[in-house]
C-alpha atoms as a PDB file:
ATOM      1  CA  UNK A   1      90.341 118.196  73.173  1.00  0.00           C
ATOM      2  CA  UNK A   2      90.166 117.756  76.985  1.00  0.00           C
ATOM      3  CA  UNK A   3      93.406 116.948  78.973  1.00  0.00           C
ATOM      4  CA  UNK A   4      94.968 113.140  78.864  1.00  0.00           C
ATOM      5  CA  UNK A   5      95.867 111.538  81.394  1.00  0.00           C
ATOM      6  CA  UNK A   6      98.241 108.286  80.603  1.00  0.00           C
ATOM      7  CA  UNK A   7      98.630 105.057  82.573  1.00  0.00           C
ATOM      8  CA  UNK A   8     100.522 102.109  81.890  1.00  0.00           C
ATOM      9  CA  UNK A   9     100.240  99.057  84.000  1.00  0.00           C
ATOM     10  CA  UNK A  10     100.606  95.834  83.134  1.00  0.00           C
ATOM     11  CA  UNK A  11     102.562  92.363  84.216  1.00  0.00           C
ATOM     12  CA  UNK A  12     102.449  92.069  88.536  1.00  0.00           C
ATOM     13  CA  UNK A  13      98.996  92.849  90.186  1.00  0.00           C
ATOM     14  CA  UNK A  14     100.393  95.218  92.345  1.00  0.00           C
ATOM     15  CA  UNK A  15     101.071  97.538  89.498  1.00  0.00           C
ATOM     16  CA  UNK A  16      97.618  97.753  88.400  1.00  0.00           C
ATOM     17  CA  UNK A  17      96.546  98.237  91.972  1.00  0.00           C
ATOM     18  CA  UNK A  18      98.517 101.315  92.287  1.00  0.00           C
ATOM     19  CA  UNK A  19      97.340 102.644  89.262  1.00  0.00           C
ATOM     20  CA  UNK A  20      93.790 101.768  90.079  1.00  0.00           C
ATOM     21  CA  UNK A  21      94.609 103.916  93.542  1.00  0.00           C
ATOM     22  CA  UNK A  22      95.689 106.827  91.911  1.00  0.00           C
ATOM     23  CA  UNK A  23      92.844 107.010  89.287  1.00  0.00           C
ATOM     24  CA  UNK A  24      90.674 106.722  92.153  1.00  0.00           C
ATOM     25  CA  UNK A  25      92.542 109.592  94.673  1.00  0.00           C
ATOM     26  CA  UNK A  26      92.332 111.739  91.015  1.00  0.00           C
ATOM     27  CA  UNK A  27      88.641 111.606  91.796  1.00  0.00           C
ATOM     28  CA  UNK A  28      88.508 112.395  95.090  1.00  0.00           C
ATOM     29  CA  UNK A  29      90.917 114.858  94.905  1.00  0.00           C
ATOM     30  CA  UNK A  30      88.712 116.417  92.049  1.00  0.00           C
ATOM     31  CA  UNK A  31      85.582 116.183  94.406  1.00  0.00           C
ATOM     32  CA  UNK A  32      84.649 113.140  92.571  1.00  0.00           C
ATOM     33  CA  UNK A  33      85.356 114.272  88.984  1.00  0.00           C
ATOM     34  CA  UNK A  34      88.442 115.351  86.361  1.00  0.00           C
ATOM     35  CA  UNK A  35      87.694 118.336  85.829  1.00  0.00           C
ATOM     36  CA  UNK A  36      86.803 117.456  82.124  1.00  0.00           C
ATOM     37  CA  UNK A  37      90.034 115.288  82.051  1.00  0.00           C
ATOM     38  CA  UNK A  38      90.241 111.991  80.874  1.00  0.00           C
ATOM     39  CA  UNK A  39      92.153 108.948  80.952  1.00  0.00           C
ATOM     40  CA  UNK A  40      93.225 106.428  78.997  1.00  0.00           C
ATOM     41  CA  UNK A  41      94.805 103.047  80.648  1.00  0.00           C
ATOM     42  CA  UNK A  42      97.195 101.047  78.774  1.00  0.00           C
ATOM     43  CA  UNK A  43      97.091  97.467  80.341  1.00  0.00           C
ATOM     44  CA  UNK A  44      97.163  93.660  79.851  1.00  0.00           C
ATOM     45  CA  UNK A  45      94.099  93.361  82.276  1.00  0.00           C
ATOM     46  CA  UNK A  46      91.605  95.652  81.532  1.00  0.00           C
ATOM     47  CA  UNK A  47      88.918  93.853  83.458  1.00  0.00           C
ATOM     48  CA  UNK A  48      90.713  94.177  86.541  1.00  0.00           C
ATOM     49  CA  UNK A  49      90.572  97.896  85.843  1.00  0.00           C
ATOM     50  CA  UNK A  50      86.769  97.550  84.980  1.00  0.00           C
ATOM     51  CA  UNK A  51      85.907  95.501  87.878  1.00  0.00           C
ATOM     52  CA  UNK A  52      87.340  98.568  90.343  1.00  0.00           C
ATOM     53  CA  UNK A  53      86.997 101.879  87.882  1.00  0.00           C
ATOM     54  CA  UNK A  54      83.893 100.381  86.417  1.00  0.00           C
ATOM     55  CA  UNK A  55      83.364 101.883  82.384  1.00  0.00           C
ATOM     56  CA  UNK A  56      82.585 105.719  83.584  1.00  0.00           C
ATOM     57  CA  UNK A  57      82.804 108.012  80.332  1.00  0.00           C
ATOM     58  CA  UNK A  58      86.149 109.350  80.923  1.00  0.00           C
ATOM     59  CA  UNK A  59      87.840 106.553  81.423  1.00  0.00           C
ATOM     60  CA  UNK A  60      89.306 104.552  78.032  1.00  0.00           C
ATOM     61  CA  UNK A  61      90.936 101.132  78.757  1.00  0.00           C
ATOM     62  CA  UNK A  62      93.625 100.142  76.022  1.00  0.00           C
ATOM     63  CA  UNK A  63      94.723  95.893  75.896  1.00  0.00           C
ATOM     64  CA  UNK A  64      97.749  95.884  75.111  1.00  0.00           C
ATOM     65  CA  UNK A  65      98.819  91.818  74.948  1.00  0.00           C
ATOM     66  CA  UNK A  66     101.824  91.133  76.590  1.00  0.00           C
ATOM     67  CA  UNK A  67     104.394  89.999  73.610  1.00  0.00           C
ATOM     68  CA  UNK A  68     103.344  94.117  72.481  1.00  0.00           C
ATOM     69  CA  UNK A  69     104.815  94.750  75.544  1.00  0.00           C
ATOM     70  CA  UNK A  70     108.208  93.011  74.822  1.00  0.00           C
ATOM     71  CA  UNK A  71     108.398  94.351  71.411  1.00  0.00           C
ATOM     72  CA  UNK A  72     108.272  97.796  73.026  1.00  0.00           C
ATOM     73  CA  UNK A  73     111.151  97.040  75.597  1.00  0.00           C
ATOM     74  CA  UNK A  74     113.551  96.039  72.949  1.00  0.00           C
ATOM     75  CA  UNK A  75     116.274  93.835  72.100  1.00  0.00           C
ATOM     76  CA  UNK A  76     118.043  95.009  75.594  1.00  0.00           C
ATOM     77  CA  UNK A  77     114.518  94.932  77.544  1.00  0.00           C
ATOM     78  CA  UNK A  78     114.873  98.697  78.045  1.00  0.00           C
ATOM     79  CA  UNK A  79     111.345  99.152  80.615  1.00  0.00           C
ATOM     80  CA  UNK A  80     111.194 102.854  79.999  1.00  0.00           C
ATOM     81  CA  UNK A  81     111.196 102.765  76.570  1.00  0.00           C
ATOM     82  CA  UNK A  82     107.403 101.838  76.824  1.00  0.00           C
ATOM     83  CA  UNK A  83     106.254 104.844  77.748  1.00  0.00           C
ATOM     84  CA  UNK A  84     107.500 106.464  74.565  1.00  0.00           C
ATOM     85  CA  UNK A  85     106.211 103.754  72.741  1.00  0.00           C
ATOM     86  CA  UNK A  86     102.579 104.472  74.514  1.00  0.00           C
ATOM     87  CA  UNK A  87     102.517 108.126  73.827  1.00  0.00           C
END
């Protein structure tokens, strides 16, 4: 199995722009490739990701709807405890 790499980014724009940044500087920092990594986005706006990432191989985009989201955070909105809940 190839290495995974994780993103979650969902709720303000800005968060999926950042994470749309740094899957793009993984590519040119890889000479414009993983390395035989890939990565999997977990998101509420997977077209956004689409529309800049396009649907290369590599790249798996996971909707997550946004009450999932909620659920994950918990009865005291804990934010961190989605990313256990995503891996």
């Amino acid at each position: 199995m190839p290495p995974t790499i994780i993103y979650q980014a969902y709720g303000l724009p800005g968060i999926r722009l950042e994470a749309a940044y740094s899957i793009l500087s993984a590519y040119g920092a890889g000479g414009g490739t993983l390395g035989g990594a890939r990565i999997v986005v977990y998101t509420d706006a997977p077209a956004e990701f689409k529309q800049v990432l396009g649907l290369p191989p590599e790249i798996e985009y996971q909707l997550i709807e946004l009450g999932q989201w909620q659920q994950w955070r918990g009865p005291i909105d804990f934010v961190h405890r989605v990313k256990i809940e995503v891996l």
